[in-house]
PDB file of N, CA and C in Angstrom:
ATOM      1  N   UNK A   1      -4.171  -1.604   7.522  1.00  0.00           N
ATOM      2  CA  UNK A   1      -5.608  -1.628   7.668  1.00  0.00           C
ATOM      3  C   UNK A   1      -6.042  -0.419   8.492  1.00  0.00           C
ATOM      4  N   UNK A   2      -6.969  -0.213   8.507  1.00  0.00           N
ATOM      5  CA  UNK A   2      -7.620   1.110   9.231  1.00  0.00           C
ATOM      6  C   UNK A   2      -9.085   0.705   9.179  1.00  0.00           C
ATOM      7  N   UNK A   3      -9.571   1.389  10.612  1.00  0.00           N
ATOM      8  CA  UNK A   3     -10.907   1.022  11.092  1.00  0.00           C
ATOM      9  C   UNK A   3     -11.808   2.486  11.020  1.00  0.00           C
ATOM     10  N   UNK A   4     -13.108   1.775  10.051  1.00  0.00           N
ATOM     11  CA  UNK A   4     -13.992   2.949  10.415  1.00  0.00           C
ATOM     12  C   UNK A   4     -14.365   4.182  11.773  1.00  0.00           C
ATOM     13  N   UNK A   5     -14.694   5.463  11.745  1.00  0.00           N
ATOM     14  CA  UNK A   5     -14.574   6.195  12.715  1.00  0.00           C
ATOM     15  C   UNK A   5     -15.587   5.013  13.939  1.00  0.00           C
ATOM     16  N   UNK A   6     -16.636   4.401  13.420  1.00  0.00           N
ATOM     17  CA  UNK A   6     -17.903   3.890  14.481  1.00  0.00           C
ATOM     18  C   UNK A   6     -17.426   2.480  14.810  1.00  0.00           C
ATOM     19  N   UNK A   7     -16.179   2.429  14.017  1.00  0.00           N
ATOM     20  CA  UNK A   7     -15.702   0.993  14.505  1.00  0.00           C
ATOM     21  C   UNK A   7     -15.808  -0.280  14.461  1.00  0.00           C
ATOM     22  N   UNK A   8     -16.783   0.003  12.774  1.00  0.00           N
ATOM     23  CA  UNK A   8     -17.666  -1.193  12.277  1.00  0.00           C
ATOM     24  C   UNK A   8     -17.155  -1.789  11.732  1.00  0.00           C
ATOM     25  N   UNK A   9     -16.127  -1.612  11.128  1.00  0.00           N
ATOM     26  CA  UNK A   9     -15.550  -1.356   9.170  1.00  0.00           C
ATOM     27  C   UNK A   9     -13.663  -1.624   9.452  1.00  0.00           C
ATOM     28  N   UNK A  10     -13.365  -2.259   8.418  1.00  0.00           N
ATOM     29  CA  UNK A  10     -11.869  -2.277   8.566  1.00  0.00           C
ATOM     30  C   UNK A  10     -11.334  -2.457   7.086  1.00  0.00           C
ATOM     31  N   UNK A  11     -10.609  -1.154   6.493  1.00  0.00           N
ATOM     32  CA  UNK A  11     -10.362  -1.542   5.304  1.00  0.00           C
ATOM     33  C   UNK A  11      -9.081  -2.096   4.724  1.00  0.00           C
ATOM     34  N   UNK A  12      -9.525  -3.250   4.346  1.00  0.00           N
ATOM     35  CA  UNK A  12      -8.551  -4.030   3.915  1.00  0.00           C
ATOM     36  C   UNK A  12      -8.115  -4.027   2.121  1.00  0.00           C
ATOM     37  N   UNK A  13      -6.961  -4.601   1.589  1.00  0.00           N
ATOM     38  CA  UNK A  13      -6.683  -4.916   0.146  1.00  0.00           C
ATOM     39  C   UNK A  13      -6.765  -6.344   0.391  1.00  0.00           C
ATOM     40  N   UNK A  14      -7.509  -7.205  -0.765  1.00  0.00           N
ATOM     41  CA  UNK A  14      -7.992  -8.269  -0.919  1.00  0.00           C
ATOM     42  C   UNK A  14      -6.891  -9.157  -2.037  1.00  0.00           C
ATOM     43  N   UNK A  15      -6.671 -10.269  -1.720  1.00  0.00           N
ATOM     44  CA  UNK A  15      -5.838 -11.012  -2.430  1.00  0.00           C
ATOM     45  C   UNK A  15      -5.537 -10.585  -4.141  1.00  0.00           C
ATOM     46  N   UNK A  16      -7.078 -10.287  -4.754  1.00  0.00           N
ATOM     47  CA  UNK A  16      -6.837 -10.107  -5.857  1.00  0.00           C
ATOM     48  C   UNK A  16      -6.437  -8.621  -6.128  1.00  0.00           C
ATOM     49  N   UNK A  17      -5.804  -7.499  -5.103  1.00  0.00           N
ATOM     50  CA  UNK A  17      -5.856  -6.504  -5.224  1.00  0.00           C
ATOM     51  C   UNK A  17      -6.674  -5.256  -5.458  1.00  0.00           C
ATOM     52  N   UNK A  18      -8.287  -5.683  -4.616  1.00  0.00           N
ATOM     53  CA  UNK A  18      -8.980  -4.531  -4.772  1.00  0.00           C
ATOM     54  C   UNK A  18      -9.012  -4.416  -3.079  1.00  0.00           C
ATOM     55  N   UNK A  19      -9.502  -3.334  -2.775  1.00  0.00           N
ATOM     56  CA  UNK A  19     -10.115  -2.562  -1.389  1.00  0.00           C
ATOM     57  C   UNK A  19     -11.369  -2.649  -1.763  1.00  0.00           C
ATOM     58  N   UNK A  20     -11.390  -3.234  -0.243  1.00  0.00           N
ATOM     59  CA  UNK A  20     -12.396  -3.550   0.703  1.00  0.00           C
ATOM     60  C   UNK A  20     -13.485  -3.490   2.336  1.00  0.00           C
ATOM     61  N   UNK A  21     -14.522  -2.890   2.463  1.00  0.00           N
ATOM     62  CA  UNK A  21     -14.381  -2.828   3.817  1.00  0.00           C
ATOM     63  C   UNK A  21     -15.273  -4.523   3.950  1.00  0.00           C
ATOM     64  N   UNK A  22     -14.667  -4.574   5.216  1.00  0.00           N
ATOM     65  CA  UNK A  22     -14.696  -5.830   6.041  1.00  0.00           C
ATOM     66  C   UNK A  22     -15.540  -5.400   7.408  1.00  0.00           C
ATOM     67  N   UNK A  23     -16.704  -5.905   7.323  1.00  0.00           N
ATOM     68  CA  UNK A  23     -17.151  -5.743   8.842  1.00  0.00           C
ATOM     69  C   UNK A  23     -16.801  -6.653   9.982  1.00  0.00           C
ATOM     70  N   UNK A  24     -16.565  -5.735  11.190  1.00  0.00           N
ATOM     71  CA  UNK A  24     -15.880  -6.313  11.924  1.00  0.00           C
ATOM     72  C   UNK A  24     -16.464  -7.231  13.089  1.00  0.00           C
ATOM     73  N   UNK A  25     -18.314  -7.281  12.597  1.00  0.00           N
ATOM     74  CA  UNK A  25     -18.900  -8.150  13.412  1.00  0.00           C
ATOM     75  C   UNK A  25     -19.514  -9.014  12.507  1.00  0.00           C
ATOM     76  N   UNK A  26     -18.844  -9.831  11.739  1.00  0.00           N
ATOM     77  CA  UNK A  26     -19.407 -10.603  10.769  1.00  0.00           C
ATOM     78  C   UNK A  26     -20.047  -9.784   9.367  1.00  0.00           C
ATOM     79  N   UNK A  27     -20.397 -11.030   8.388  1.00  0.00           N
ATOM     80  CA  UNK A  27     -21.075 -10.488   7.256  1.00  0.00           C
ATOM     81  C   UNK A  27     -20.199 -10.613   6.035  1.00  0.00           C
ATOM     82  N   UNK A  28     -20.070 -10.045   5.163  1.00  0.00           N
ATOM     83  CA  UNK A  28     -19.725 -10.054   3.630  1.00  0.00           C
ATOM     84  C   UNK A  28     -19.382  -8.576   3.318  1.00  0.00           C
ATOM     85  N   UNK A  29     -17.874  -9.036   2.613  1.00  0.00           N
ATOM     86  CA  UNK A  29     -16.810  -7.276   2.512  1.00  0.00           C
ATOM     87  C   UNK A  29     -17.863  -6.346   1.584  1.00  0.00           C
ATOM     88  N   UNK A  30     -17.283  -5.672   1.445  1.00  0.00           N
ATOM     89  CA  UNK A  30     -18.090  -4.115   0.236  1.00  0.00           C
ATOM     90  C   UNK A  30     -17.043  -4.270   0.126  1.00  0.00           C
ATOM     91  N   UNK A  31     -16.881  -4.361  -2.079  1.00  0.00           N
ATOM     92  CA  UNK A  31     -15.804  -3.689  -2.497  1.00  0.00           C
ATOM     93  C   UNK A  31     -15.911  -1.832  -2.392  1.00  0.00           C
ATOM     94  N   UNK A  32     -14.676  -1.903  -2.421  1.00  0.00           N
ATOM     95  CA  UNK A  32     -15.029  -0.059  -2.590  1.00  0.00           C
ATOM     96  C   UNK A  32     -14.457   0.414  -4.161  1.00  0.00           C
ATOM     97  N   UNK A  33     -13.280  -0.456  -4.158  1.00  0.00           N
ATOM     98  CA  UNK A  33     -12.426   0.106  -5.863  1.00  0.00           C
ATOM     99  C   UNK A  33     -11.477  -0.908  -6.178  1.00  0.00           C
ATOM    100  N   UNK A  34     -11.008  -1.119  -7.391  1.00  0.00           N
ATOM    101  CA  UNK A  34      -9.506  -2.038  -7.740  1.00  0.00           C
ATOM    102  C   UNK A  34      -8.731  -1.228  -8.115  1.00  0.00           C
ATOM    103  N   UNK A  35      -7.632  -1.652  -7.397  1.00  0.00           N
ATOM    104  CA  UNK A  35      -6.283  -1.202  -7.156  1.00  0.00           C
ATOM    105  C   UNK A  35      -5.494  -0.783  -8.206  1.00  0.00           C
ATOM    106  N   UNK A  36      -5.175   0.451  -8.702  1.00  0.00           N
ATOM    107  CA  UNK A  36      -4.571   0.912 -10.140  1.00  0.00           C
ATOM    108  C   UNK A  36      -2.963   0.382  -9.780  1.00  0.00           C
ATOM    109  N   UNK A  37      -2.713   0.245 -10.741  1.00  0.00           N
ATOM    110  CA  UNK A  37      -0.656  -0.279 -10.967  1.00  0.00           C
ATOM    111  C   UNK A  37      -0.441   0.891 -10.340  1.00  0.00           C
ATOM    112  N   UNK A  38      -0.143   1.878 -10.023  1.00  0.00           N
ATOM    113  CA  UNK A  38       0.454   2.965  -9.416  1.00  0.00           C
ATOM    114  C   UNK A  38       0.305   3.089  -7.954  1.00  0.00           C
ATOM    115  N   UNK A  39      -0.907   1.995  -7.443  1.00  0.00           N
ATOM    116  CA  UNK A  39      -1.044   2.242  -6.292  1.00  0.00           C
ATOM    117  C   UNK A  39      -0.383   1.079  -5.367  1.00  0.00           C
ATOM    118  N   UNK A  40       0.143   0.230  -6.179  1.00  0.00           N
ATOM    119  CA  UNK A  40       0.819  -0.946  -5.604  1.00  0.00           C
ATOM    120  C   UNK A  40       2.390  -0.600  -4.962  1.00  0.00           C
ATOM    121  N   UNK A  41       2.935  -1.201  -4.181  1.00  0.00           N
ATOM    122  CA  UNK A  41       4.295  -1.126  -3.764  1.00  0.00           C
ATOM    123  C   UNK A  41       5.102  -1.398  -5.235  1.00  0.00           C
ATOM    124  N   UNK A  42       6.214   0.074  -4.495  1.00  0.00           N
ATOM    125  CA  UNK A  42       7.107  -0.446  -5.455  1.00  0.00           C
ATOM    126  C   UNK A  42       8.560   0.940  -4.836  1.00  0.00           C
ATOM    127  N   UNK A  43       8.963   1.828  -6.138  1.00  0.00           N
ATOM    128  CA  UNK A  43      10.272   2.162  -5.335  1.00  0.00           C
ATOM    129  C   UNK A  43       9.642   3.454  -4.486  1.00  0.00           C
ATOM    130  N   UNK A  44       8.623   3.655  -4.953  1.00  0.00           N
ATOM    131  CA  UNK A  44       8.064   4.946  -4.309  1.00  0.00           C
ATOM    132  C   UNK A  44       6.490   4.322  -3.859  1.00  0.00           C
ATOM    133  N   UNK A  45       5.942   5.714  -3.379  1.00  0.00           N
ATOM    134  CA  UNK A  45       4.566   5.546  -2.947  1.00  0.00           C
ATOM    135  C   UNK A  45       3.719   6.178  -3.150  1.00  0.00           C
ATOM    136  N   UNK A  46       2.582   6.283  -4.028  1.00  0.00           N
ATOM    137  CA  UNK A  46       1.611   7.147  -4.037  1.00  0.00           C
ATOM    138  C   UNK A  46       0.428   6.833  -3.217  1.00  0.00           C
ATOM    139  N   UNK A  47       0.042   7.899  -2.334  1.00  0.00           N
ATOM    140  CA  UNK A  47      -0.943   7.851  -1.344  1.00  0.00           C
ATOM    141  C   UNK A  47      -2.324   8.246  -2.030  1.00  0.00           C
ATOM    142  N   UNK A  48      -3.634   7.752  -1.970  1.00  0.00           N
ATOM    143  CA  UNK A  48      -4.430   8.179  -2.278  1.00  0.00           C
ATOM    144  C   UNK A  48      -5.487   8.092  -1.272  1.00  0.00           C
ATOM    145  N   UNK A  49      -6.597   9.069  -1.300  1.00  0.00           N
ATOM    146  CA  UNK A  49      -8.223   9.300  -0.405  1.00  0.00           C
ATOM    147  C   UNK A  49      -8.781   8.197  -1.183  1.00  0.00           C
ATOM    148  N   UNK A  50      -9.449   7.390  -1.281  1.00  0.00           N
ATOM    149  CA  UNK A  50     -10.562   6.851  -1.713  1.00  0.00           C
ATOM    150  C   UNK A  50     -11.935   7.132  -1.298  1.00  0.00           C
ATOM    151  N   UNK A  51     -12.673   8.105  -1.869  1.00  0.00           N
ATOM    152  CA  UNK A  51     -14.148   8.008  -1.036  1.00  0.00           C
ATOM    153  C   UNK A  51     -14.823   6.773  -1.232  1.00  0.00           C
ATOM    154  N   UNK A  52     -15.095   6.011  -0.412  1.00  0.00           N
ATOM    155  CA  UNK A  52     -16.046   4.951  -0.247  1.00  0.00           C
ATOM    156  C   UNK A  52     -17.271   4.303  -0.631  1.00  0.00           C
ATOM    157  N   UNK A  53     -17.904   5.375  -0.662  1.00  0.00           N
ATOM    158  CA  UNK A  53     -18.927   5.242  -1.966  1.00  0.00           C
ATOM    159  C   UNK A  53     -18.933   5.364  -3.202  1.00  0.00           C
ATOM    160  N   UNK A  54     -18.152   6.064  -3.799  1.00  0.00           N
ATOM    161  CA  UNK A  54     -18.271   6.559  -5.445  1.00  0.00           C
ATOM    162  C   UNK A  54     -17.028   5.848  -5.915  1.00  0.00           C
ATOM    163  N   UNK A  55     -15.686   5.210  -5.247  1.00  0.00           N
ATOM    164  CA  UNK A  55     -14.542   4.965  -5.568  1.00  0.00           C
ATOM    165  C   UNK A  55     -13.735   5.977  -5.890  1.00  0.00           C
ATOM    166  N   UNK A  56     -13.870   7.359  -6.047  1.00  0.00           N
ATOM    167  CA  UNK A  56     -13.432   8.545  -6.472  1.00  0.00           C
ATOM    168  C   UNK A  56     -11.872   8.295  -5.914  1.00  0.00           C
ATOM    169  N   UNK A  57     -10.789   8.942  -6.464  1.00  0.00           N
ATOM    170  CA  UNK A  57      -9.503   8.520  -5.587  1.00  0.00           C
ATOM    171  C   UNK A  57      -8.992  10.240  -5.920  1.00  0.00           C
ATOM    172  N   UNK A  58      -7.898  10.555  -4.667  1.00  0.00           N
ATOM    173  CA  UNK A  58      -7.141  11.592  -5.183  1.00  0.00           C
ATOM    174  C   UNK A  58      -6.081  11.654  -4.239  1.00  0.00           C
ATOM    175  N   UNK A  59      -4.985  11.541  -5.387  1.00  0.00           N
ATOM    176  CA  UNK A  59      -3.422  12.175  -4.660  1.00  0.00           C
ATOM    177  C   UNK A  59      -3.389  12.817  -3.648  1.00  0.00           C
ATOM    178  N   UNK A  60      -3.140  12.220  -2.199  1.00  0.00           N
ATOM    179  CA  UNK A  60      -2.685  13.141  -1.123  1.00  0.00           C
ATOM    180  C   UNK A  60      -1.018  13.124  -1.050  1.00  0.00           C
ATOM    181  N   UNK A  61      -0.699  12.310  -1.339  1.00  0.00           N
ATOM    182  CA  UNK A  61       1.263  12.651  -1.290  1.00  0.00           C
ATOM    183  C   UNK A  61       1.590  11.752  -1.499  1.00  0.00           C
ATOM    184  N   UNK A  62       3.190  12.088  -2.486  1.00  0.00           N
ATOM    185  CA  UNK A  62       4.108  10.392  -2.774  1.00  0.00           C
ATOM    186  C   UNK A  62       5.357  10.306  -2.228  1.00  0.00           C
ATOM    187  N   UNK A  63       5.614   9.374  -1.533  1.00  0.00           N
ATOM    188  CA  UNK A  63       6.655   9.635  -0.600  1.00  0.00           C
ATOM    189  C   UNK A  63       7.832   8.477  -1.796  1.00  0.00           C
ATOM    190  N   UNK A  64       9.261   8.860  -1.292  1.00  0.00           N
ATOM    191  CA  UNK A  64      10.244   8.302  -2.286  1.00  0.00           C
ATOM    192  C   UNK A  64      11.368   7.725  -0.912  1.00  0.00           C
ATOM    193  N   UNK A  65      12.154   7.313  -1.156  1.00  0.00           N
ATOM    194  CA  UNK A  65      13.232   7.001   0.005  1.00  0.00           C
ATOM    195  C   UNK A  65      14.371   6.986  -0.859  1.00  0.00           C
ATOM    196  N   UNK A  66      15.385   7.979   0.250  1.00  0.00           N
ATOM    197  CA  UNK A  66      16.592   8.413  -0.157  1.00  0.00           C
ATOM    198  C   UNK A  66      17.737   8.086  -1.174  1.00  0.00           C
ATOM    199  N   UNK A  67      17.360   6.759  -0.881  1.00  0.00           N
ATOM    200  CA  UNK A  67      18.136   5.836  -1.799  1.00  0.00           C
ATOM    201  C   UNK A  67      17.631   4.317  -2.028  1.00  0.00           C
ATOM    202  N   UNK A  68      16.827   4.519  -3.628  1.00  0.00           N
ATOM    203  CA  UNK A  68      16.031   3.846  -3.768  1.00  0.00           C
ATOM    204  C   UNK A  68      16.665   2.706  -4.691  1.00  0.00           C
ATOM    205  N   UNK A  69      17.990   2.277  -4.294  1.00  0.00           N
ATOM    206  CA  UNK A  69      18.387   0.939  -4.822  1.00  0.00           C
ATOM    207  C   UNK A  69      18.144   0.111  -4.169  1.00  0.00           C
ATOM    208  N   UNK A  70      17.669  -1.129  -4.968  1.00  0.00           N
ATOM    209  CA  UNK A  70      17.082  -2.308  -4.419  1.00  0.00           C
ATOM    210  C   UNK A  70      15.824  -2.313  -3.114  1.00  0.00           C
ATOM    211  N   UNK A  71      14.985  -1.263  -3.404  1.00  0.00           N
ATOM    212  CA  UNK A  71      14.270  -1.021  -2.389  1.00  0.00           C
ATOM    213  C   UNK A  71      12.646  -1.312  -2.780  1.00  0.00           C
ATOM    214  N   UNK A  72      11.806  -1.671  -2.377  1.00  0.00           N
ATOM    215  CA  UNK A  72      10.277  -1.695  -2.747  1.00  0.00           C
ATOM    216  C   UNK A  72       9.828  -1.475  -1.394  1.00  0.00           C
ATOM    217  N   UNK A  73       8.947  -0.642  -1.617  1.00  0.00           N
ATOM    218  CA  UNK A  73       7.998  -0.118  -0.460  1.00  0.00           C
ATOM    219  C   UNK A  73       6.745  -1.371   0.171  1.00  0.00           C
ATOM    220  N   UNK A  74       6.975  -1.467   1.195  1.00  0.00           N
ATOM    221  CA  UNK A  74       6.076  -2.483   1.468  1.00  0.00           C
ATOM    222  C   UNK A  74       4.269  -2.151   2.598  1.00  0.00           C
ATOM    223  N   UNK A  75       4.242  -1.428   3.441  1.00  0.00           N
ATOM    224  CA  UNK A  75       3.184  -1.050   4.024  1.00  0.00           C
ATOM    225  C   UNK A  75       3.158   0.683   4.743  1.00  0.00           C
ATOM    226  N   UNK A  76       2.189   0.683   4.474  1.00  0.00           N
ATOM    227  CA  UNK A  76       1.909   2.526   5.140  1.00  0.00           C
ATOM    228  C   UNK A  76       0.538   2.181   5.793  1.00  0.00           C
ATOM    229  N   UNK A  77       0.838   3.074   6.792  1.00  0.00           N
ATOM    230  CA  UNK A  77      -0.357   3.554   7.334  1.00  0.00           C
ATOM    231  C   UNK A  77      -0.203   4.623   8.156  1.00  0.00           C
ATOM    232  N   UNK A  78      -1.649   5.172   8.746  1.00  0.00           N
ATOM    233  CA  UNK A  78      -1.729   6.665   8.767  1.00  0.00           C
ATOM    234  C   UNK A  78      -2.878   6.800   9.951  1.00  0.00           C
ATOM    235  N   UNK A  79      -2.766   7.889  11.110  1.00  0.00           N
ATOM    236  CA  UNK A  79      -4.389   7.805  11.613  1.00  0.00           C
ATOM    237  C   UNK A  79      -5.400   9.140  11.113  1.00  0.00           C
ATOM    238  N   UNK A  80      -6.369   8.750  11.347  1.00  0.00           N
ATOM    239  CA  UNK A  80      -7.427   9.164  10.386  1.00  0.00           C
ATOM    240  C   UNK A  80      -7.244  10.600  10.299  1.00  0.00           C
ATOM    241  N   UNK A  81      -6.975  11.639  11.196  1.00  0.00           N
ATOM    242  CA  UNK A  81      -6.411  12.990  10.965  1.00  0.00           C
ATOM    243  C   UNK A  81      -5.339  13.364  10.162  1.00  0.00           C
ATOM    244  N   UNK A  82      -4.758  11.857   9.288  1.00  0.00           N
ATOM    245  CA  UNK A  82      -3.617  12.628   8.384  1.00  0.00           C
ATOM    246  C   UNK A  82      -2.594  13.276   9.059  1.00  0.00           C
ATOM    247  N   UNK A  83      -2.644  13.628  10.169  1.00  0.00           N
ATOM    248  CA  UNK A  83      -1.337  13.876  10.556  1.00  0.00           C
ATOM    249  C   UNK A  83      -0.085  13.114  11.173  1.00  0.00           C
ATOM    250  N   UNK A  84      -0.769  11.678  11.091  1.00  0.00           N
ATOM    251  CA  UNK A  84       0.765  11.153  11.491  1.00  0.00           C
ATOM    252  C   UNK A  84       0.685   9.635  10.907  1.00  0.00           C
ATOM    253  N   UNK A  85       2.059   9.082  10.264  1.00  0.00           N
ATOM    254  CA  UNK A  85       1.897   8.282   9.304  1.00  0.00           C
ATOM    255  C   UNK A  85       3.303   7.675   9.551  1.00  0.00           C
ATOM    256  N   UNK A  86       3.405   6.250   8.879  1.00  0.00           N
ATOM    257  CA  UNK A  86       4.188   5.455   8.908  1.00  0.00           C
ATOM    258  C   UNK A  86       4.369   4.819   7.235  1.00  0.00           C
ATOM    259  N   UNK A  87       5.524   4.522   6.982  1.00  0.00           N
ATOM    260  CA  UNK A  87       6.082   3.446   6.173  1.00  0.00           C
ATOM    261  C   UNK A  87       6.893   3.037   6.251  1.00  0.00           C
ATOM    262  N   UNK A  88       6.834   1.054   5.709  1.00  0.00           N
ATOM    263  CA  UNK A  88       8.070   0.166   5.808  1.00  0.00           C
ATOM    264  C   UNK A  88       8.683   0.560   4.677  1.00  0.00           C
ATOM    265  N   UNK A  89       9.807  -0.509   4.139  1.00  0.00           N
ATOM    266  CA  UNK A  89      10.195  -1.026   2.939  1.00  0.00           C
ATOM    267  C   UNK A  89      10.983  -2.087   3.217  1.00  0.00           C
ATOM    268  N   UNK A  90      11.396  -2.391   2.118  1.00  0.00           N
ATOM    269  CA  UNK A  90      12.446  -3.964   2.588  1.00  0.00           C
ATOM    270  C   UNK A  90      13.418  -3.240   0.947  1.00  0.00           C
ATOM    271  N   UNK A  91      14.809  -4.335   1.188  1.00  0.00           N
ATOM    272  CA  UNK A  91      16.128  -3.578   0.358  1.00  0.00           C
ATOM    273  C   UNK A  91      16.426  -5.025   0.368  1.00  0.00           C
ATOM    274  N   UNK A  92      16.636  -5.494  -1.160  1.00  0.00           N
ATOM    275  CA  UNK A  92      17.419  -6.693  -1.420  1.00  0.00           C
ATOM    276  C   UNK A  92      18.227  -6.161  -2.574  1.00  0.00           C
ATOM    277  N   UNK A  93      19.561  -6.625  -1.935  1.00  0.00           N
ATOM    278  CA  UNK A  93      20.644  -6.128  -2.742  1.00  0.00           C
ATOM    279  C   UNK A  93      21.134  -7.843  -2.917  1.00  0.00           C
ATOM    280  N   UNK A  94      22.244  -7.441  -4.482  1.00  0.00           N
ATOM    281  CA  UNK A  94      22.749  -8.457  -4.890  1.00  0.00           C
ATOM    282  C   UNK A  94      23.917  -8.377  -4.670  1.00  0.00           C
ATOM    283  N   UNK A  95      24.976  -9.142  -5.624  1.00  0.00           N
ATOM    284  CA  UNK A  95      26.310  -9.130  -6.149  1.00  0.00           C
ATOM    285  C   UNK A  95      26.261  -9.993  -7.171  1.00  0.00           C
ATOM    286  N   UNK A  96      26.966  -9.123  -8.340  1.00  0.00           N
ATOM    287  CA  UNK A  96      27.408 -10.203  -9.434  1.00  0.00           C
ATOM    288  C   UNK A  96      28.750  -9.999  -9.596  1.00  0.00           C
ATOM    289  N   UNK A  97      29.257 -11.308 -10.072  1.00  0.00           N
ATOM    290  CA  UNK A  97      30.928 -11.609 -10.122  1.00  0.00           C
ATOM    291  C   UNK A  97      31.070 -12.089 -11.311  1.00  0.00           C
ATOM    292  N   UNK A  98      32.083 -11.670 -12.327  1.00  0.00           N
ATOM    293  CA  UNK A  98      32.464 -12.034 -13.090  1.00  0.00           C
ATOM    294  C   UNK A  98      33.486 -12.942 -13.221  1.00  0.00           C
ATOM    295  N   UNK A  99      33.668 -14.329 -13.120  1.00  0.00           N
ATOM    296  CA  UNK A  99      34.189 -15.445 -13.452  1.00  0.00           C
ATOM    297  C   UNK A  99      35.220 -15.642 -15.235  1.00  0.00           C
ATOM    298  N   UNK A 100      36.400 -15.600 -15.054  1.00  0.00           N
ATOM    299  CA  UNK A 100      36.849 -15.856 -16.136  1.00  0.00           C
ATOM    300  C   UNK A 100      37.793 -16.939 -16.510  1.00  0.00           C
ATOM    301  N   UNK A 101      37.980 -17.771 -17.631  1.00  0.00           N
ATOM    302  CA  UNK A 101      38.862 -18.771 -17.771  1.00  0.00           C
ATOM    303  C   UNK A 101      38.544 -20.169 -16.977  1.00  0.00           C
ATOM    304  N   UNK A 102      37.301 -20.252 -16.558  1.00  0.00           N
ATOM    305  CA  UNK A 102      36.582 -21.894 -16.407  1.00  0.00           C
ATOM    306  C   UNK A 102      36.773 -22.980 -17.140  1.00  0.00           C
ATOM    307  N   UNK A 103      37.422 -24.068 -17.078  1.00  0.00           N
ATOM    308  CA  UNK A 103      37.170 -24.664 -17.981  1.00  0.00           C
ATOM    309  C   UNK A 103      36.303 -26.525 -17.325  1.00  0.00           C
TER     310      UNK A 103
END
């Protein structure tokens, strides 16, 4: 989540997967846009600007992790100067065994 510069506003993704600002002294969200398949977690990340009013979106960077077996990206965030940023992920790995001669 991230908070407007005046500190009004907090934009959130909404259950059904659109962005939203949320005011933070009561009231009713503003959608701003719904969430394209590309912008959802997954083995990589594409970052996008959303301007707020128009929904306009554009590629600022896609980040990948080193070794992307069994991995889905789970939260980013960033402060508002773009210069310094964070992401999780989570890694579920398996095992399969091959079983022979059961009876």
């Amino acid at each position: 989540m991230t908070t407007s510069p005046d500190g009004q506003w907090v934009a959130a993704v909404t259950p059904d997967l659109a962005l939203a600002l949320h005011p933070l002294h009561g009231g009713k969200p503003k959608p701003v846009a719904k969430l394209a398949p590309r912008e959802h977690p997954g083995i990589h990340l594409d970052v996008f600007g959303i301007d707020v009013r128009s929904g306009e979106r554009k590629l600022w960077r896609t980040f990948d992790v080193p070794d992307p077996a069994g991995i889905r990206v789970s939260t980013f965030v960033m402060t508002r100067d773009a210069r310094t940023y964070a992401y999780g992920y989570w890694r579920v790995l398996s095992e399969l065994y091959l079983v022979e001669s059961l009876r």
